[in-house]
Protein backbone atom coordinates (compact mmCIF):
# COMPACT_ATOMS: atom_id res chain seq x y z
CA UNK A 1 77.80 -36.29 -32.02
CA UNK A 2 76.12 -39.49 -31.92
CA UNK A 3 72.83 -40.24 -29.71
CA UNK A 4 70.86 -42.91 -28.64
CA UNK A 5 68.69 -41.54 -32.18
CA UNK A 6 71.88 -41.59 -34.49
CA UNK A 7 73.70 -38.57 -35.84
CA UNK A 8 72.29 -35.41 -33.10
CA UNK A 9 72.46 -31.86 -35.30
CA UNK A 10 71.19 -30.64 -32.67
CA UNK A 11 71.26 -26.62 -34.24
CA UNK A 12 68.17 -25.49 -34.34
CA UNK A 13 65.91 -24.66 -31.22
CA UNK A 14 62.21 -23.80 -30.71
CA UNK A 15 61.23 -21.82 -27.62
CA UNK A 16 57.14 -22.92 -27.47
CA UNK A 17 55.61 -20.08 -26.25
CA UNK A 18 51.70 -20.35 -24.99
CA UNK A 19 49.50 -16.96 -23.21
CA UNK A 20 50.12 -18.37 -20.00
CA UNK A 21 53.78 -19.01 -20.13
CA UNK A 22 56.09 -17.30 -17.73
CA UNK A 23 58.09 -15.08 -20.08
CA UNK A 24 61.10 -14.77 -17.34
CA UNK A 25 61.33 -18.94 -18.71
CA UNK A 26 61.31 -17.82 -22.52
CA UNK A 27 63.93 -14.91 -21.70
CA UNK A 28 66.24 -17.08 -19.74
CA UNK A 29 66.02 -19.93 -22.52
CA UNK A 30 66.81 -17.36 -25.37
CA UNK A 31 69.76 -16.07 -23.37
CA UNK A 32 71.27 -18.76 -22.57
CA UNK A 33 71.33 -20.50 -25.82
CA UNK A 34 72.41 -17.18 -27.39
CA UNK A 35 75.70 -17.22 -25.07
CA UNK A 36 76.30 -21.17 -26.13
CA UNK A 37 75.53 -19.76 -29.54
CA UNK A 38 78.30 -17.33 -28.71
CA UNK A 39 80.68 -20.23 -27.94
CA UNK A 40 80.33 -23.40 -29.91
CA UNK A 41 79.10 -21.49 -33.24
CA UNK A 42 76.15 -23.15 -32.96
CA UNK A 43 72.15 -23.24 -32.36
CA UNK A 44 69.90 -20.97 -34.14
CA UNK A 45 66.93 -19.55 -32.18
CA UNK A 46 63.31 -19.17 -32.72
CA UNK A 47 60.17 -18.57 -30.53
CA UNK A 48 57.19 -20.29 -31.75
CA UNK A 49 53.38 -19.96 -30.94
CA UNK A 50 50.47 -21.45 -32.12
CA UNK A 51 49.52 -18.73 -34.35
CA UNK A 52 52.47 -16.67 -34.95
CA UNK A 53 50.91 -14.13 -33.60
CA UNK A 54 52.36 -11.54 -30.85
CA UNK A 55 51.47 -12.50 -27.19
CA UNK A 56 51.45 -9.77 -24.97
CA UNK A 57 52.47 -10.55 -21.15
CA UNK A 58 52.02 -7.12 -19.43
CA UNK A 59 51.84 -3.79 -20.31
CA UNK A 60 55.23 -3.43 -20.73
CA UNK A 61 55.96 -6.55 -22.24
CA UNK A 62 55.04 -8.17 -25.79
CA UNK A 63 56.68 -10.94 -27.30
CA UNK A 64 56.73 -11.59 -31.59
CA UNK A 65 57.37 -15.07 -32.36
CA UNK A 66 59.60 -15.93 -35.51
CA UNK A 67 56.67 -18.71 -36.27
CA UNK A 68 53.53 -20.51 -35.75
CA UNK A 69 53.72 -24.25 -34.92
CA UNK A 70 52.41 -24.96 -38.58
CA UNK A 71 55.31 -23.12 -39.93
CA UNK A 72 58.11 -25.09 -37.26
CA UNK A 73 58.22 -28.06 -39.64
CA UNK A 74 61.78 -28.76 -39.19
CA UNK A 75 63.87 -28.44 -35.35
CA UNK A 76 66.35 -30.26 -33.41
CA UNK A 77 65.27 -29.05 -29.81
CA UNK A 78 62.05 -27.94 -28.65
CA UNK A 79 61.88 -25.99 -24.90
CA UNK A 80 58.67 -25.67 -23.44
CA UNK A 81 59.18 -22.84 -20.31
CA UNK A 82 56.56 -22.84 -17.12
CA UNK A 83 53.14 -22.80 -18.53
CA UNK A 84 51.75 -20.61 -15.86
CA UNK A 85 51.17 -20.97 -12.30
CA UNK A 86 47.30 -21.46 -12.34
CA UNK A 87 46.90 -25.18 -12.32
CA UNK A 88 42.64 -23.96 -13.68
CA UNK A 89 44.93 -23.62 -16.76
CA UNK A 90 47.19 -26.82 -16.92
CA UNK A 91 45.97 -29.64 -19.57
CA UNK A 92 44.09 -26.60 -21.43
CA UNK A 93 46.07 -26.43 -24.79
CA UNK A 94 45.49 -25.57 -27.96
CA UNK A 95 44.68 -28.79 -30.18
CA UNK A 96 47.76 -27.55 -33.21
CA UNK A 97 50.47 -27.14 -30.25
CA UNK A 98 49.42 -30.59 -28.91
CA UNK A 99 49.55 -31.76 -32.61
CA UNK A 100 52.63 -30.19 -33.22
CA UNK A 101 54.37 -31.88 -30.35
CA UNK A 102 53.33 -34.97 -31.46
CA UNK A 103 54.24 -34.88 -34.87
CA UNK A 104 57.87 -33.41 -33.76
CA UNK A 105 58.00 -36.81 -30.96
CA UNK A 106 57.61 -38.78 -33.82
CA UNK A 107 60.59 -37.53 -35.98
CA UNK A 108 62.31 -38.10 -32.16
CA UNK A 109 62.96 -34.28 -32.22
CA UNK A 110 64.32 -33.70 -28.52
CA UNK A 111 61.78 -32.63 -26.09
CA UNK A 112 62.20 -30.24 -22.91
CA UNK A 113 59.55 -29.03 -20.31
CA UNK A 114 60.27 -26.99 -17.62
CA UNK A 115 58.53 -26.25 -14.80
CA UNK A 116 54.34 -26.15 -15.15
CA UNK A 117 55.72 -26.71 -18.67
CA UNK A 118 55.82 -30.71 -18.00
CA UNK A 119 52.21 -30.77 -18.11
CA UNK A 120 52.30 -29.89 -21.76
CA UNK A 121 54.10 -32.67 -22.39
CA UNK A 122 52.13 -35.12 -20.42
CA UNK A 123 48.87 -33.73 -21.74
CA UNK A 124 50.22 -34.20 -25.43
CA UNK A 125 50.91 -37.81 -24.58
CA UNK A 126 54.90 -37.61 -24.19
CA UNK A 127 54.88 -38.65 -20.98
CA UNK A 128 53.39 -42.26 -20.93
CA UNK A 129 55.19 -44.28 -19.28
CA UNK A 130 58.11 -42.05 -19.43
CA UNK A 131 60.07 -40.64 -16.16
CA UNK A 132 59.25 -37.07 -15.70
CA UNK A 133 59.72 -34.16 -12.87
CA UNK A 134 57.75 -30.82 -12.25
CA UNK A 135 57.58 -28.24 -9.58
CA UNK A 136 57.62 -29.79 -6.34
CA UNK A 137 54.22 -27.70 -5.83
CA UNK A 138 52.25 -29.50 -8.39
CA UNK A 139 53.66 -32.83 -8.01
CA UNK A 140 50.47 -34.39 -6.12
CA UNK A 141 48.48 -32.66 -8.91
CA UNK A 142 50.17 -33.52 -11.90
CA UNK A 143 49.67 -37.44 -10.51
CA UNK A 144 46.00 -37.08 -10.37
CA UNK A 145 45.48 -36.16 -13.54
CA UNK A 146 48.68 -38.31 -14.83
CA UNK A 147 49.19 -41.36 -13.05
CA UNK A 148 50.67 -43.10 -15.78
CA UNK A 149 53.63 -41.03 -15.71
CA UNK A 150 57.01 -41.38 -13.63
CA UNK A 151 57.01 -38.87 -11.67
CA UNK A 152 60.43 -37.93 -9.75
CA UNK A 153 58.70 -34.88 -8.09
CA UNK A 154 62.27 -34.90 -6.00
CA UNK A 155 64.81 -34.48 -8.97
CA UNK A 156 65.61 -31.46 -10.58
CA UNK A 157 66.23 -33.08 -14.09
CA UNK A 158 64.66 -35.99 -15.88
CA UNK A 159 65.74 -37.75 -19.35
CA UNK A 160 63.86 -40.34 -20.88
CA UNK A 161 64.78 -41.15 -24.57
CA UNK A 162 64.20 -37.79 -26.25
CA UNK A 163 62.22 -36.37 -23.44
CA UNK A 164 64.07 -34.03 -21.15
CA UNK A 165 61.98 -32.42 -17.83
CA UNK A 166 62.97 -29.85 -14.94
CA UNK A 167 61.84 -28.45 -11.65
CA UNK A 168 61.05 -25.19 -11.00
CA UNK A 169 61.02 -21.94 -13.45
CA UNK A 170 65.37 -21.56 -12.24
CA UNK A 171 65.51 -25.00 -12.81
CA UNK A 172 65.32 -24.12 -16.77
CA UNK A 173 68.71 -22.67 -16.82
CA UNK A 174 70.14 -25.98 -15.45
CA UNK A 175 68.11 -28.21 -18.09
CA UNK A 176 69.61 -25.52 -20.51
CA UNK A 177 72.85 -25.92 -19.16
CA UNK A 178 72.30 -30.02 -19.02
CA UNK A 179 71.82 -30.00 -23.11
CA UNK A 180 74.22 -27.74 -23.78
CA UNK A 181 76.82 -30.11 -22.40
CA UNK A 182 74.63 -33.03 -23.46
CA UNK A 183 75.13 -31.44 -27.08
CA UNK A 184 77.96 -29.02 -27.07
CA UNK A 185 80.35 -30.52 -24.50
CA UNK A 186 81.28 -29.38 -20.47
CA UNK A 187 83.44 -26.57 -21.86
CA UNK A 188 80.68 -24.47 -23.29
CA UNK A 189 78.20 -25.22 -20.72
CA UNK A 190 80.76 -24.59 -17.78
CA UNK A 191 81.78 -21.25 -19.66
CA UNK A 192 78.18 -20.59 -19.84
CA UNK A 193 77.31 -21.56 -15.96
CA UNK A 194 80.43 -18.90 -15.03
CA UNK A 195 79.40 -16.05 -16.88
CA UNK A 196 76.13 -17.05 -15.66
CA UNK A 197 77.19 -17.39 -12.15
CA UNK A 198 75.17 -20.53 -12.03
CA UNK A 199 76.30 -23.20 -9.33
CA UNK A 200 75.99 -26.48 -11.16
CA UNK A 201 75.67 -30.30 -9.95
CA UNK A 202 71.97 -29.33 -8.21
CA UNK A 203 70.36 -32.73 -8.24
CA UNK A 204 67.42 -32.39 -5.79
CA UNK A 205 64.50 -29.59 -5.23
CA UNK A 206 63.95 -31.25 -1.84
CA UNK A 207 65.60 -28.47 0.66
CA UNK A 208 62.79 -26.42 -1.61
CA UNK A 209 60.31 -28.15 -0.62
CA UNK A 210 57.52 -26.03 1.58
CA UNK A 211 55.86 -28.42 3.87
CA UNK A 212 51.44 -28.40 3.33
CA UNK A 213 49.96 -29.30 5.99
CA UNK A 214 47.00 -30.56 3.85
CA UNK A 215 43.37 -30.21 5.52
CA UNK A 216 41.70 -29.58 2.34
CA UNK A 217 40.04 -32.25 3.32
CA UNK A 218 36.91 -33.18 4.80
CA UNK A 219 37.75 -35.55 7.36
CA UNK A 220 36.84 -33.65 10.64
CA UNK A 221 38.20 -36.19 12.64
CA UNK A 222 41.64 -36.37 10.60
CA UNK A 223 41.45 -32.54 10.87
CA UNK A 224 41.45 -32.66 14.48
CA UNK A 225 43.89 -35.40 14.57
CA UNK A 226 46.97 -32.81 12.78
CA UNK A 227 45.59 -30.21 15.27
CA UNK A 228 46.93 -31.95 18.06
CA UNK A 229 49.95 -33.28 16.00
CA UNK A 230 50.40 -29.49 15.84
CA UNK A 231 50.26 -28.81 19.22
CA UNK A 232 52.58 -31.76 20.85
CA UNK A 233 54.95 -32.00 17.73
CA UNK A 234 58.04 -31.71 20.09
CA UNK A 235 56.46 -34.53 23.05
CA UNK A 236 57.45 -37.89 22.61
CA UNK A 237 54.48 -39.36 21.96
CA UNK A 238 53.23 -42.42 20.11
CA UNK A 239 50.62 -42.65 17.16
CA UNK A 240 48.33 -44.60 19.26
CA UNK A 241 48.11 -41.46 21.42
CA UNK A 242 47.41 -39.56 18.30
CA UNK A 243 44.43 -42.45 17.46
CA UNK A 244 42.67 -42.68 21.05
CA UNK A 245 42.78 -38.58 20.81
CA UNK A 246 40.42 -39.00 17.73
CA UNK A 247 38.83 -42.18 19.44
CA UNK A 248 39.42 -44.47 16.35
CA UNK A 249 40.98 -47.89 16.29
CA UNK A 250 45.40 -47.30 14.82
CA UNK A 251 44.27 -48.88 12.14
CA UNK A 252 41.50 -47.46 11.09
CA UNK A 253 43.37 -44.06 11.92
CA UNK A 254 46.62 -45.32 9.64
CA UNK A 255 43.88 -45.63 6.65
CA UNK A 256 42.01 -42.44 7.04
CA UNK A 257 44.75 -40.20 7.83
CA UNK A 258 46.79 -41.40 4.71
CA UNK A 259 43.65 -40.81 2.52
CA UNK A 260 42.74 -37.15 3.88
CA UNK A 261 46.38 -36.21 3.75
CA UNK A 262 47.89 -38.23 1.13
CA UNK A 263 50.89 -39.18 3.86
CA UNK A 264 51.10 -42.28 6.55
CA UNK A 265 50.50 -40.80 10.13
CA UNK A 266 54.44 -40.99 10.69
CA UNK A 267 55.34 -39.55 7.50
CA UNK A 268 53.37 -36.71 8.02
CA UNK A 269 54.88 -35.94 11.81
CA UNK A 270 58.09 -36.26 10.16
CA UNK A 271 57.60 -33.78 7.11
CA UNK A 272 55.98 -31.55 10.39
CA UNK A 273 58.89 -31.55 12.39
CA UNK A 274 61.33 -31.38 9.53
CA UNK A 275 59.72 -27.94 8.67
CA UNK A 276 59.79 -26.61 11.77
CA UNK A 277 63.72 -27.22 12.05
CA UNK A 278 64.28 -25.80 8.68
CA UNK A 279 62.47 -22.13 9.79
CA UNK A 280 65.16 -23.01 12.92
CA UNK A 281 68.31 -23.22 11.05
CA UNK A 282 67.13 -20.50 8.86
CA UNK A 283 66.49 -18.17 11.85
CA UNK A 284 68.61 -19.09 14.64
CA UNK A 285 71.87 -19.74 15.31
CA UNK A 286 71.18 -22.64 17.70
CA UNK A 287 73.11 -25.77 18.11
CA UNK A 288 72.10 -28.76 15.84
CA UNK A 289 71.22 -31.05 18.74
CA UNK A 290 69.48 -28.01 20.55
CA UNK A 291 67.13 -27.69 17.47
CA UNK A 292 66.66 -31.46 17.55
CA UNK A 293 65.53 -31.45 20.92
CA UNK A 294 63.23 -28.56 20.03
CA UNK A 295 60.91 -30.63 17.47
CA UNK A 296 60.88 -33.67 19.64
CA UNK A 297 64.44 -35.98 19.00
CA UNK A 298 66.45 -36.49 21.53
CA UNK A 299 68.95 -38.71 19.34
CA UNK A 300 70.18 -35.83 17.19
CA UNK A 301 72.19 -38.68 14.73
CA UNK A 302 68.72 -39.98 14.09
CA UNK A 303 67.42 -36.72 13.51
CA UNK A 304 70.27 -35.59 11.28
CA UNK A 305 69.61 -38.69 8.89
CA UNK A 306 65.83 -37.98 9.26
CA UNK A 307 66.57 -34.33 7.87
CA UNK A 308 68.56 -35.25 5.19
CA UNK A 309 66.58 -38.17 3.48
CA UNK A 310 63.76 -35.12 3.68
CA UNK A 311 65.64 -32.52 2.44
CA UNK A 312 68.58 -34.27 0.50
CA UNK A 313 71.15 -32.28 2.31
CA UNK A 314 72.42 -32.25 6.09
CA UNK A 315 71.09 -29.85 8.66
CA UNK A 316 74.17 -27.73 8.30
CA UNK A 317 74.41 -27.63 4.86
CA UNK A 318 71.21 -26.19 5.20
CA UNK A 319 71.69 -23.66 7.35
CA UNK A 320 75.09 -22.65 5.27
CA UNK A 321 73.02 -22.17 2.00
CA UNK A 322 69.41 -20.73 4.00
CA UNK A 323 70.33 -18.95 6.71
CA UNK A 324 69.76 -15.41 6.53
C-alpha cells in the first residue's frame, strides 16, 4: 500500500525486548501478529534484544530472541511492549537499543511503544515534538522528564508520522489491531479482534483513570486544605470557604494548591467527587440523580456532563461496563 513514506512492505516485525519488559506485552504482540500472519499471508516475526541473549522473566519463564539489535539491520515495524512498571527504571536503556532506534527512525522504519514502553521512545529522542500517549499512571511523570513531548495522556492511541504510541499494557492489542488494519486492511484486523474477542473503537483510557489525591507534597497548609475538601466534598460550599479554612488570601490559595497538587482548586474537587460517584455506580444500584446528590450536585444534567468530560463516557455507560 502506499504511506505517507511511499511504498509500506510493511512484512517484517521486531518485538524489542529489554529485562524489564512485561513479557504478557511481548506474548500478546507475537500472537497477535501470528493470527494476522495466519490471514493476510503476511508479517514475519522476530524478538530482538540488545544482546541476543536469553532474558529470563521468572522461574518459569525464559525468553530466546531470534537477534540482537546489531543483527536487526533491516525491519518494517518495530513494537516496543511496557518497559516495566518501576518508573526507578524508565529512561535507563542500554546505549545500542537507543542507537538502534535511532538508526531504524532514520530509514522511517515504523515505530510503536506501548505502555511504559513510550518512554523508550521519548528517551531515544522519537518523541520531540511528536504527539505521544502512555499509561494514564505515568502521565505526570513522563512530562517531567519530557516536556517537549505531546502528551495525550487521555487517548488510547497516538500516530505521528512513523511513530505509533498506546495506553496501558491491553492497550497493545488495540495498537496491534490499529496497524494491522493500518497495513493489512479492516478485514484481517476485524477477523483478528473476533477470534480475539476484542471490543474495538476504544478511544479514551479516561473511565480508567484512578483518581490521586496527591499530598506528596510538602505544603502543610495545602495538605490540610484537601483534608477538609475530603470531609465536606458533598456540601455546597465555595473555594473561598476552602481558602479562609487555611487562612490564605483565594489567590494566593489558587497558586499554591495548583503547585502542591498539580490541579486548580476546582479541578481537583471535581476529579474528587467524580471518583467518589464512580465507586457509586460501581457498587450500588442507586438512581443517577440520587448519586449526584450524594457528592454534592443538586443539578444532576450538570453533573452528568461533569462526569463525562472526566471520564469520556456517561454515568450509565459506566455503570453498564463497571458495575459488578
Amino acid at each position: 500500500m502506499i504511506g505517507q513514506y511511499g511504498e509500506v512492505k510493511m512484512d517484517k516485525v521486531s518485538i524489542l525486548i529489554l529485562e524489564q519488559s512485561v513479557p504478557t506485552g511481548i506474548v500478546s504482540f507475537v500472537d497477535i501478529f501470528k493470527m494476522a500472519s495466519a490471514y493476510s499471508k503476511r508479517f514475519k516475526i522476530e524478538i530482538v534484544s540488545v544482546d541476543g541473549k536469553p532474558i529470563r522473566y521468572s522461574n518459569y519463564l525464559e525468553i530466546t530472541p531470534d537477534k540482537s539489535v546489531e543483527q536487526a539491520l533491516y525491519t518494517d515495524l518495530i513494537l516496543i511492549p511496557s518497559s516495566g512498571y518501576s518508573a526507578k527504571t524508565f529512561g535507563s536503556y542500554p546505549a545500542p537499543v537507543m542507537e538502534w532506534l535511532k538508526n531504524q527512525n532514520g530509514k522511517k522504519t515504523c515505530i510503536a511503544g506501548c505502555c511504559t514502553g513510550v518512554f523508550v521512545l521519548a528517551e531515544a529522542g522519537l518523541l520531540k515534538n511528536k504527539k505521544a500517549t502512555t499509561h494514564w499512571a505515568y502521565a505526570n511523570h513522563f512530562m517531567k522528564i519530557y516536556p517537549d513531548v505531546d502528551l495525550f495522556s487521555d487517548k488510547i492511541i497516538t500516530e505521528d508520522g512513523n511513530i505509533f504510541c498506546s495506553g496501558g499494557a491491553t492497550a497493545g492489542i488495540d495498537l496491534c489491531l490499529y496497524l494491522i488494519e493500518k497495513y493489512c486492511g479492516k478485514k484481517t484486523a476485524t477477523r483478528c479482534a473476533k477470534n480475539l474477542l476484542i471490543e474495538r473503537g476504544r478511544d479514551t483510557q479516561k473511565p480508567f483513570e484512578i483518581f490521586k489525591n496527591c499530598k506528596k507534597h510538602q505544603d502543610f497548609d495545602i495538605k490540610k486544605a484537601q483534608n477538609w475538601i475530603e470531609k465536606y466534598f458533598n456540601n455546597n460550599f465555595q473555594l473561598d470557604d476552602v481558602s479562609s479554612h487555611v487562612g490564605m488570601s483565594i489567590r494566593n490559595f489558587k497558586r499554591r494548591f495548583k503547585i502542591a497538587t498539580g490541579d486548580p482548586p476546582l479541578v481537583y474537587i471535581q476529579k474528587l467527587r467524580v471518583d467518589i460517584a464512580k465507586n457509586l455506580l460501581e457498587n450500588r444500584s442507586s438512581a443517577i440523580d440520587e448519586i449526584a446528590r450524594k457528592v454534592g450536585y443538586d443539578d444532576v444534567g450538570f453533573f452528568r456532563k461533569l462526569f463525562t468530560r472526566h471520564t469520556g463516557i456517561s454515568p450509565s455507560l459506566y455503570r453498564q461496563k463497571f458495575n459488578s
